[in-house]
PDB file of N, CA and C in Angstrom:
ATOM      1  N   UNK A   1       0.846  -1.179   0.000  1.00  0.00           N
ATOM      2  CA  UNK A   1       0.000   0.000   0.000  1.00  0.00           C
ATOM      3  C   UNK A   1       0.888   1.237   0.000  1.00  0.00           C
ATOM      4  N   UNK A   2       0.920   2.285  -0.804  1.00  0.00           N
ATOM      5  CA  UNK A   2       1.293   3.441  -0.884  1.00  0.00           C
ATOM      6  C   UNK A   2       1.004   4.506  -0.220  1.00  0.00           C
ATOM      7  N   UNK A   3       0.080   4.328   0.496  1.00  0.00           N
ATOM      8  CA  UNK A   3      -0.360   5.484   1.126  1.00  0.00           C
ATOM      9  C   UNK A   3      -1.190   6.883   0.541  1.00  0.00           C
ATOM     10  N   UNK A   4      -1.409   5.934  -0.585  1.00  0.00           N
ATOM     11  CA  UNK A   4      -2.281   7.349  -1.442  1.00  0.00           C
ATOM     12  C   UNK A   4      -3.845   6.664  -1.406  1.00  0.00           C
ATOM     13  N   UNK A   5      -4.299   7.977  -1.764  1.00  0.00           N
ATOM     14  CA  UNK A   5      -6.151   7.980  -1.867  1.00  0.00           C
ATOM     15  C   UNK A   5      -6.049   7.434  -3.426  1.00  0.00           C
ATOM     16  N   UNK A   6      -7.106   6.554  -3.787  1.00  0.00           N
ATOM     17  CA  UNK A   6      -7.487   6.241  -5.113  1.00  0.00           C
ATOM     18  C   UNK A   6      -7.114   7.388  -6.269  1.00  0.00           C
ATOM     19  N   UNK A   7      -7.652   8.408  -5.713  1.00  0.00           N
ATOM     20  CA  UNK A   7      -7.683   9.411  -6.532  1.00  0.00           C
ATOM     21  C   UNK A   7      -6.219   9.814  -6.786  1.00  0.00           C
ATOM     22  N   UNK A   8      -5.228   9.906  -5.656  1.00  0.00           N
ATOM     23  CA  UNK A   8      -4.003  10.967  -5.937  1.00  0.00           C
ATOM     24  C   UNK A   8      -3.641   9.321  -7.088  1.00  0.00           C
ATOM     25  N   UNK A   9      -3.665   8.669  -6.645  1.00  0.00           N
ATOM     26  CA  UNK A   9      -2.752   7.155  -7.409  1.00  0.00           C
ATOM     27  C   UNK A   9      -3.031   7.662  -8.705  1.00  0.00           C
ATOM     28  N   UNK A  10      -4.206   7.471  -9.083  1.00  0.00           N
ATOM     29  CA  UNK A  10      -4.809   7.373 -10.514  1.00  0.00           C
ATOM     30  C   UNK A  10      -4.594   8.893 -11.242  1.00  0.00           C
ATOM     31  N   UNK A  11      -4.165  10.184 -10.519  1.00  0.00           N
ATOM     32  CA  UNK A  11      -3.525  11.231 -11.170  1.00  0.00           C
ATOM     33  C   UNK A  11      -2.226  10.840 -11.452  1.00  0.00           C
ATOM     34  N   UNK A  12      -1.445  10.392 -10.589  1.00  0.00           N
ATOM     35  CA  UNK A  12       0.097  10.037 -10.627  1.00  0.00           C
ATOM     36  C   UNK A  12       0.354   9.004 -11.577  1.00  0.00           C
ATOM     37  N   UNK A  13      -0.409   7.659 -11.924  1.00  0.00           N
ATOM     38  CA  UNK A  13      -0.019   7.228 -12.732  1.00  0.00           C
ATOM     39  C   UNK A  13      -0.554   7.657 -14.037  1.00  0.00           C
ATOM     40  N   UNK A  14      -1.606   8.199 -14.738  1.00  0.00           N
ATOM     41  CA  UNK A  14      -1.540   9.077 -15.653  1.00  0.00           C
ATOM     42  C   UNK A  14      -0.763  10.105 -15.855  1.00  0.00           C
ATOM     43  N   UNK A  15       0.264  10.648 -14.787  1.00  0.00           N
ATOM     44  CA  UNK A  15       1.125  11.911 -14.923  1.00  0.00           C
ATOM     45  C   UNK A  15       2.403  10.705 -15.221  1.00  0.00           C
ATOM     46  N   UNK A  16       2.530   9.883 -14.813  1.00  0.00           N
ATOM     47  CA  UNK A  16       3.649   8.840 -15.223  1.00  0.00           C
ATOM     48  C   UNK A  16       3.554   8.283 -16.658  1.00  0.00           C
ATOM     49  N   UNK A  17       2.539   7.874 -17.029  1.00  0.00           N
ATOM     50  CA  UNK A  17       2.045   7.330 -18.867  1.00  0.00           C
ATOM     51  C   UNK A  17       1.414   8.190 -19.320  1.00  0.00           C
ATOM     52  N   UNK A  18       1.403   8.980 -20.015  1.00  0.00           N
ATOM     53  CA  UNK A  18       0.855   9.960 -20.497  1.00  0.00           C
ATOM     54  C   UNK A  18      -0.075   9.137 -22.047  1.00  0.00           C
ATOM     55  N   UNK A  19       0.956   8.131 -22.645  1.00  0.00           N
ATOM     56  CA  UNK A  19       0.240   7.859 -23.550  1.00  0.00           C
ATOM     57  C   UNK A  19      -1.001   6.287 -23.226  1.00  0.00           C
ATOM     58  N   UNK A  20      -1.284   6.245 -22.369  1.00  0.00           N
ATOM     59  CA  UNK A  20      -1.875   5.315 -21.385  1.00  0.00           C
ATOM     60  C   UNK A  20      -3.258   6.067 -21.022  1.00  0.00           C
ATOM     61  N   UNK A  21      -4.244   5.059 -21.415  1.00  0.00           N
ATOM     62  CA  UNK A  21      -5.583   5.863 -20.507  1.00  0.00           C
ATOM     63  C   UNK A  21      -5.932   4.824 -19.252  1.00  0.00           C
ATOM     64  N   UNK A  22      -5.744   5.599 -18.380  1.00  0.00           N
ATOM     65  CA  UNK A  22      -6.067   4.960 -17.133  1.00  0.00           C
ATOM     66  C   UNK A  22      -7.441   5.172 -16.654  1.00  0.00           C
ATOM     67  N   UNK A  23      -8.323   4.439 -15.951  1.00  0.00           N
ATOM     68  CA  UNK A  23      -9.324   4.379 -15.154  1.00  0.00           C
ATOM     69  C   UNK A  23      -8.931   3.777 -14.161  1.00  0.00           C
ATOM     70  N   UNK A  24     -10.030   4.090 -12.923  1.00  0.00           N
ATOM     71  CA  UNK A  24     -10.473   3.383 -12.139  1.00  0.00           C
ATOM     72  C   UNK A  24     -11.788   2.966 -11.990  1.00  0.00           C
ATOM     73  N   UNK A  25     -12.016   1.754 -11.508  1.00  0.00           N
ATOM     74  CA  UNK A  25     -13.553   1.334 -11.305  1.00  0.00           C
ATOM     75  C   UNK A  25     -14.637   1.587 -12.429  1.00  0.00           C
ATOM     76  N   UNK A  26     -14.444   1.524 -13.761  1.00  0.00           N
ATOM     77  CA  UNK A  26     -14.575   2.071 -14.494  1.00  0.00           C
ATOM     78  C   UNK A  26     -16.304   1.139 -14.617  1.00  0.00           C
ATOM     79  N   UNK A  27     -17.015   1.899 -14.900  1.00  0.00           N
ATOM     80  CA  UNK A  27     -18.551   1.370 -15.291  1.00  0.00           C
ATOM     81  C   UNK A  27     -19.070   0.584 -13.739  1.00  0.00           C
ATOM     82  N   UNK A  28     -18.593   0.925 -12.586  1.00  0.00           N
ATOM     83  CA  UNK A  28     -18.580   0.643 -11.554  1.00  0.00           C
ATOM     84  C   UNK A  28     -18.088  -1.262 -10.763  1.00  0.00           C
ATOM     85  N   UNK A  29     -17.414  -1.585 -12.080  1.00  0.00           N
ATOM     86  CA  UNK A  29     -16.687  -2.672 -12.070  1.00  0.00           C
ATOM     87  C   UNK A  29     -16.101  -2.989 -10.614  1.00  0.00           C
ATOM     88  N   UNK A  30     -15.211  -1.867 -10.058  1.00  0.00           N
ATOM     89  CA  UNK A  30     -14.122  -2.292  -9.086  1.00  0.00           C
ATOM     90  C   UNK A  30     -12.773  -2.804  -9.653  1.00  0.00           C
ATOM     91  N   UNK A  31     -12.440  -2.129 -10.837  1.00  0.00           N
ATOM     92  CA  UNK A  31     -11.050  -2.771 -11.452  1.00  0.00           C
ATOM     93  C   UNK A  31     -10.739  -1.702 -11.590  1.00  0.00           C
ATOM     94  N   UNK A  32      -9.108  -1.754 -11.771  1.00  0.00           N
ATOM     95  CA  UNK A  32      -8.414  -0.481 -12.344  1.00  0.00           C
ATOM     96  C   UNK A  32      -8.019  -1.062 -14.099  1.00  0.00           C
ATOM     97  N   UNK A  33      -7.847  -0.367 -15.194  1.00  0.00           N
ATOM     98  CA  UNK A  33      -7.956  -0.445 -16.187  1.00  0.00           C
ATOM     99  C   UNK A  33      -6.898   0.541 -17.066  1.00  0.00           C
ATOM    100  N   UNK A  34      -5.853  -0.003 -18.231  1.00  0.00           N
ATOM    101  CA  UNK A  34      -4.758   0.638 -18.994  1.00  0.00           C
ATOM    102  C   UNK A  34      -5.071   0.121 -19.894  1.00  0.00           C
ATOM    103  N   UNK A  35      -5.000   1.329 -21.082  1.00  0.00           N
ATOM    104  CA  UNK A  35      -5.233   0.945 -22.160  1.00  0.00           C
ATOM    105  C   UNK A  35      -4.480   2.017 -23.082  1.00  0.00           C
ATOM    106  N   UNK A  36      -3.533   1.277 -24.118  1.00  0.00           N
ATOM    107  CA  UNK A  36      -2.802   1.731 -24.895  1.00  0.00           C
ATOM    108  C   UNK A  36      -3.133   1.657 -26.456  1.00  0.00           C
ATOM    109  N   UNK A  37      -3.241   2.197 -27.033  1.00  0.00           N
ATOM    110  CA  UNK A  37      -3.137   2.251 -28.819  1.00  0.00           C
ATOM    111  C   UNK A  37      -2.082   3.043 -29.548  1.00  0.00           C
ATOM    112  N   UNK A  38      -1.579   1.892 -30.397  1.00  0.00           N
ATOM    113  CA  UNK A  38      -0.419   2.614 -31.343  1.00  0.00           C
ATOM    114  C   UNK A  38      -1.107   4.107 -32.108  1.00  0.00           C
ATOM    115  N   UNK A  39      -0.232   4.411 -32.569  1.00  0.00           N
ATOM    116  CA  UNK A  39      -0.395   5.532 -33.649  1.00  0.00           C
ATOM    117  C   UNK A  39      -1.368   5.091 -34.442  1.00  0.00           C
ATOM    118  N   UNK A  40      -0.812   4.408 -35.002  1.00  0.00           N
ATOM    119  CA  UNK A  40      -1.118   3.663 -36.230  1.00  0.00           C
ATOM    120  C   UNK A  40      -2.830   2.564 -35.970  1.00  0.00           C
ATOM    121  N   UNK A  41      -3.013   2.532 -34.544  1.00  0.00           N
ATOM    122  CA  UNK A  41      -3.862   1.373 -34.494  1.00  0.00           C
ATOM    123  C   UNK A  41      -3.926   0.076 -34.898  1.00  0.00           C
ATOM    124  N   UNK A  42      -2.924   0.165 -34.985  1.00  0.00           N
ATOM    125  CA  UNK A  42      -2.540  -1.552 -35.111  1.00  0.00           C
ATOM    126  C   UNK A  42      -2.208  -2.114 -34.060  1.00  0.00           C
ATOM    127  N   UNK A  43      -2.365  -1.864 -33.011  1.00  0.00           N
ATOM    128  CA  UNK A  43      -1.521  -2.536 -32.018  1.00  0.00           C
ATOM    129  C   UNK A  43      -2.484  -1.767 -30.570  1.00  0.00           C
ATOM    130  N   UNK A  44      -2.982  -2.559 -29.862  1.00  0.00           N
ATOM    131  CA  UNK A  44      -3.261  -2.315 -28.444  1.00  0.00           C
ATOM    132  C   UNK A  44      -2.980  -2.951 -27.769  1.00  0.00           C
ATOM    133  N   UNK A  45      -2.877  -2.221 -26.319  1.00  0.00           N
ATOM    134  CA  UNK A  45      -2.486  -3.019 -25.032  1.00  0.00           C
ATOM    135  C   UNK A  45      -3.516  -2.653 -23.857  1.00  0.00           C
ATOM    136  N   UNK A  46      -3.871  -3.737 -23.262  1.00  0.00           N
ATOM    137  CA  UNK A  46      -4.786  -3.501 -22.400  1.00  0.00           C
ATOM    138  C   UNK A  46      -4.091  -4.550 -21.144  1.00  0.00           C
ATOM    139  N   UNK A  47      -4.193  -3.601 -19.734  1.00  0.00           N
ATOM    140  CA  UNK A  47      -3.913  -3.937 -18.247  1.00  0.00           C
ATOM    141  C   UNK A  47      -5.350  -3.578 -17.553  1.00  0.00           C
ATOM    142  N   UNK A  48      -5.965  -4.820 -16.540  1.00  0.00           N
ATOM    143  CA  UNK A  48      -6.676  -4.848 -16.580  1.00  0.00           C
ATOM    144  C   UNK A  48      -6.237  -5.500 -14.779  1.00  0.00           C
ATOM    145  N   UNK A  49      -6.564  -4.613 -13.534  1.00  0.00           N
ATOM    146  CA  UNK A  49      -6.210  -5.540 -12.075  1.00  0.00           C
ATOM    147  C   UNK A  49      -7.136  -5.092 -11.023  1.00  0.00           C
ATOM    148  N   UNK A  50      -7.317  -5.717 -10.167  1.00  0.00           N
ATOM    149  CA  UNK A  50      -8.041  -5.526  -9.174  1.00  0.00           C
ATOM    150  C   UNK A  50      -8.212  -4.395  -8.089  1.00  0.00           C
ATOM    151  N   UNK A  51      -6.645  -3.767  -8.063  1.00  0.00           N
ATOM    152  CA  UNK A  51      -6.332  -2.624  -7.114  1.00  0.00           C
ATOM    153  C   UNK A  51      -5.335  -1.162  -8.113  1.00  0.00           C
ATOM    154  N   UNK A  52      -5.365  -0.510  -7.392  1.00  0.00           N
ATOM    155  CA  UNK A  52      -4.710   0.174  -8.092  1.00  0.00           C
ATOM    156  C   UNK A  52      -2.872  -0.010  -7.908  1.00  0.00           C
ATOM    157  N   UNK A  53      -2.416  -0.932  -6.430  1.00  0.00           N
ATOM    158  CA  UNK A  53      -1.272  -1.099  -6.519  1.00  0.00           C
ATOM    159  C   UNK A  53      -0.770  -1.690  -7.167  1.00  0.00           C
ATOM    160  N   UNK A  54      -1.876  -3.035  -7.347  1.00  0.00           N
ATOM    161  CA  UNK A  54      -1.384  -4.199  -8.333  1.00  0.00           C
ATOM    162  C   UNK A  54      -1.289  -3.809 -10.319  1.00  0.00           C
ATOM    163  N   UNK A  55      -2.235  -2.361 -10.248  1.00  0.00           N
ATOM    164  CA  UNK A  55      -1.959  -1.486 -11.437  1.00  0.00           C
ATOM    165  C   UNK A  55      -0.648  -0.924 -11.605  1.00  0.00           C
ATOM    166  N   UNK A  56      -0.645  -0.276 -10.347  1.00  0.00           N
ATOM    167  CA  UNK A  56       0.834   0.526 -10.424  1.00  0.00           C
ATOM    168  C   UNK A  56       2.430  -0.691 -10.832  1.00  0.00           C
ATOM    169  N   UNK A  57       2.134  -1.874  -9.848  1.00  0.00           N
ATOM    170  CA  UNK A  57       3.660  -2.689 -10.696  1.00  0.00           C
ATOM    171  C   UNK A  57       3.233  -2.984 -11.897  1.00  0.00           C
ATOM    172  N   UNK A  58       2.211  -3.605 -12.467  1.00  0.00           N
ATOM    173  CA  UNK A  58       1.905  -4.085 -13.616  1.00  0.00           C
ATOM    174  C   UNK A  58       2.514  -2.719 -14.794  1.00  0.00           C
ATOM    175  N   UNK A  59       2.049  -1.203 -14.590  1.00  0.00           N
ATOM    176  CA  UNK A  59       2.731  -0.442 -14.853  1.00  0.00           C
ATOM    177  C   UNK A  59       4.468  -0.346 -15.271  1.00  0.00           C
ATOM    178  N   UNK A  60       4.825  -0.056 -14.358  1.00  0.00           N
ATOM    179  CA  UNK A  60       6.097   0.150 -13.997  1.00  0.00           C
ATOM    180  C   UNK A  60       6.861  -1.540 -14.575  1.00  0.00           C
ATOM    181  N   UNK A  61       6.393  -2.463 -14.921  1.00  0.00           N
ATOM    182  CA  UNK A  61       6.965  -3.624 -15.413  1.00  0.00           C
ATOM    183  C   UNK A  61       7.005  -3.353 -16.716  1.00  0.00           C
ATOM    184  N   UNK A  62       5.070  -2.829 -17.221  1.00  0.00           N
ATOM    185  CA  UNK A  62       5.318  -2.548 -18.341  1.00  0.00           C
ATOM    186  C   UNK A  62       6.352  -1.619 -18.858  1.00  0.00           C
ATOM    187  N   UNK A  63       6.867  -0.423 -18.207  1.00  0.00           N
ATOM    188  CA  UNK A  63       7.621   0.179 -18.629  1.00  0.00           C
ATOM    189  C   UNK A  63       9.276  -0.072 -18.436  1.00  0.00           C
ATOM    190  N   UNK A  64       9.204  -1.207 -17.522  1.00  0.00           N
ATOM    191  CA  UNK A  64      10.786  -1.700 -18.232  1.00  0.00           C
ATOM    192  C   UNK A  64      11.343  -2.136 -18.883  1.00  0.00           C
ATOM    193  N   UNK A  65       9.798  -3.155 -19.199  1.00  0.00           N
ATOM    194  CA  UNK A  65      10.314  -3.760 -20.554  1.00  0.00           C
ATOM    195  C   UNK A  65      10.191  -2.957 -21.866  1.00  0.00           C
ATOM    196  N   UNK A  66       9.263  -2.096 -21.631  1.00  0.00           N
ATOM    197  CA  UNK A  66       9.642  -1.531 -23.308  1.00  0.00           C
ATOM    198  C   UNK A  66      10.994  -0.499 -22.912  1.00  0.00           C
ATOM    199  N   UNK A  67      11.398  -0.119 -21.970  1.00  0.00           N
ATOM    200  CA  UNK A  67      12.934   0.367 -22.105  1.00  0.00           C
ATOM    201  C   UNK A  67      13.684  -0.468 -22.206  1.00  0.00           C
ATOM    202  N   UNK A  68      13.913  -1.821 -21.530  1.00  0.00           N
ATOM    203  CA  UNK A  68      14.572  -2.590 -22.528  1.00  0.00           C
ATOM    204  C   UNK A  68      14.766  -2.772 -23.952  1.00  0.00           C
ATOM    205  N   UNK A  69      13.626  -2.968 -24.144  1.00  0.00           N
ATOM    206  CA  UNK A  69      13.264  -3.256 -25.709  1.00  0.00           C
ATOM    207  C   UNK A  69      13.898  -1.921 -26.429  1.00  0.00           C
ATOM    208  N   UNK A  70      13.694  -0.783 -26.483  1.00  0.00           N
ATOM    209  CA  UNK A  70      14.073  -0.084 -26.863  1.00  0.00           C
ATOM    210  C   UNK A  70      15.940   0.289 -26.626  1.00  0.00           C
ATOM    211  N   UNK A  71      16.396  -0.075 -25.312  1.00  0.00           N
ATOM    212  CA  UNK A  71      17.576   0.103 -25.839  1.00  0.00           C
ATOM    213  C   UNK A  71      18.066  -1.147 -26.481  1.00  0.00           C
ATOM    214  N   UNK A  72      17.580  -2.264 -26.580  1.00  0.00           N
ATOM    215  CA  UNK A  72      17.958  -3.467 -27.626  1.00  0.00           C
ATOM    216  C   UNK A  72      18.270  -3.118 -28.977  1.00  0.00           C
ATOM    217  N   UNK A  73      17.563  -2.337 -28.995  1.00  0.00           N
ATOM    218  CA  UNK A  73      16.780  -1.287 -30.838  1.00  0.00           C
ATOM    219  C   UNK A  73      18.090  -0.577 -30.989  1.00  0.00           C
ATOM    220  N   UNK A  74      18.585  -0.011 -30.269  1.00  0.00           N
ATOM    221  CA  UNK A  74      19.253   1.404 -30.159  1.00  0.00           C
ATOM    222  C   UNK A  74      20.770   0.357 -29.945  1.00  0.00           C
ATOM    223  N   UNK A  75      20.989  -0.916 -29.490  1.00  0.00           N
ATOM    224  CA  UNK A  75      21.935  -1.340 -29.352  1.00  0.00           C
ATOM    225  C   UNK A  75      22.262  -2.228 -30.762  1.00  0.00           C
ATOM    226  N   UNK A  76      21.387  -2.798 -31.574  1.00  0.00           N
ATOM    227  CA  UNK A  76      21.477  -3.231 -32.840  1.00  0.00           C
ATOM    228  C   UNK A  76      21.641  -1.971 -34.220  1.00  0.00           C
ATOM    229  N   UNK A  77      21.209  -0.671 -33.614  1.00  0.00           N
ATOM    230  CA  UNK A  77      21.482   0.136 -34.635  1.00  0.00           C
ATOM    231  C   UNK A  77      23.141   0.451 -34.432  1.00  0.00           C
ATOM    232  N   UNK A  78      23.622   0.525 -32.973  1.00  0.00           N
ATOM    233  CA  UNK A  78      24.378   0.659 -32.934  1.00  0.00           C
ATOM    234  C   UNK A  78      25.808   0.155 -33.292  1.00  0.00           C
ATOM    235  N   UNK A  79      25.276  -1.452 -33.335  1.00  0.00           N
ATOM    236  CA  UNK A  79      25.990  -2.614 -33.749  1.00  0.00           C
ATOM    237  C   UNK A  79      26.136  -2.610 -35.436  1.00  0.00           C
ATOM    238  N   UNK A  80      24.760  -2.309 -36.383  1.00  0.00           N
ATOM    239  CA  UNK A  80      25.240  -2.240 -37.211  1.00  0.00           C
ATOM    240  C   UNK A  80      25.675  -1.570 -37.984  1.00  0.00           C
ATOM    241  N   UNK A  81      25.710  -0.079 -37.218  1.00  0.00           N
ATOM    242  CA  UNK A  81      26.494   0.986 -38.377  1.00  0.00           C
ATOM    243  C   UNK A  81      28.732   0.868 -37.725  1.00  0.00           C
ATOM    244  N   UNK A  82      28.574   0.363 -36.796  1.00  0.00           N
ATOM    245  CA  UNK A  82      29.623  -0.672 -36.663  1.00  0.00           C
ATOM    246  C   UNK A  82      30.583  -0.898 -37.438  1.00  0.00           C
ATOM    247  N   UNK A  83      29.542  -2.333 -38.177  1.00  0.00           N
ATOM    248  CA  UNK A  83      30.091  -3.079 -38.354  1.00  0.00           C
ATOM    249  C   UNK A  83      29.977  -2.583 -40.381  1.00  0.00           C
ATOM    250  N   UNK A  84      29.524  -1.335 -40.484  1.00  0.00           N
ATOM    251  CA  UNK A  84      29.031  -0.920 -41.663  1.00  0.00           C
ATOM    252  C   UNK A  84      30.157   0.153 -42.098  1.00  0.00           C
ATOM    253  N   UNK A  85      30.930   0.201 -40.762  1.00  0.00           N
ATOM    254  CA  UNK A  85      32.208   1.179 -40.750  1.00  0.00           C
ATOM    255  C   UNK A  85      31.645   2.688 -40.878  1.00  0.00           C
ATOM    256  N   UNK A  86      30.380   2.748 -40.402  1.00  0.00           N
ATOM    257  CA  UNK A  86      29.862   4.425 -40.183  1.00  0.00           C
ATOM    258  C   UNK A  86      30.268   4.879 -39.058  1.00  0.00           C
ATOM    259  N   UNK A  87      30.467   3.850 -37.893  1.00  0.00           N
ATOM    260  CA  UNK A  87      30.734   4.320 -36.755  1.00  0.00           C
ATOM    261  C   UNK A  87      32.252   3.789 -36.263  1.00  0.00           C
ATOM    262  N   UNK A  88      33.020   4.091 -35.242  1.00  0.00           N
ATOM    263  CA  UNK A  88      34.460   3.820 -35.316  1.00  0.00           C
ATOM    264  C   UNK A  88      34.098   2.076 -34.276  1.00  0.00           C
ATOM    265  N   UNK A  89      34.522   1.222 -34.410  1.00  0.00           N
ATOM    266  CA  UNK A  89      34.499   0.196 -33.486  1.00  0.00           C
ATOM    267  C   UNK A  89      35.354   0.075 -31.909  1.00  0.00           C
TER     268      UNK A  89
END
């Protein structure tokens, strides 16, 4: 438990994902609810948990792995201008 009111949580993690629509309790469910769409719409992601803490790691997981992922990206570009002799080895 964090020590926050429903409410401050669910500002803070929308001030944390900006491209993320967050709810709570949404249609009077009792779930907290993330939902992502590409640009493009090809691609959604939906988080879907019981509390808002168990929102908040589910969060924060999601966002390590796409920083992983992304410096993977950034480590293969890096690798191949390399090995392309654009960059010094």
């Amino acid at each position: 438990m964090t020590g926050e009111s429903p409410s401050e949580m669910l500002d803070r993690l929308r001030d944390e994902h900006p491209d993320w629509d967050i709810s709570a309790h949404p249609l009077g469910l009792g779930l907290w609810t993330a939902e992502y769409r590409s640009e493009d719409g090809r691609s959604i992601h939906y988080i879907v948990c019981h509390t808002g803490d168990e929102l908040d790691a589910r969060m924060a997981e999601q966002a390590r792995e796409q920083a992983d992922r992304l410096a993977g990206r950034a480590m293969d570009v890096i690798d191949r201008a390399v090995s392309e002799g654009r960059l010094p080895g």
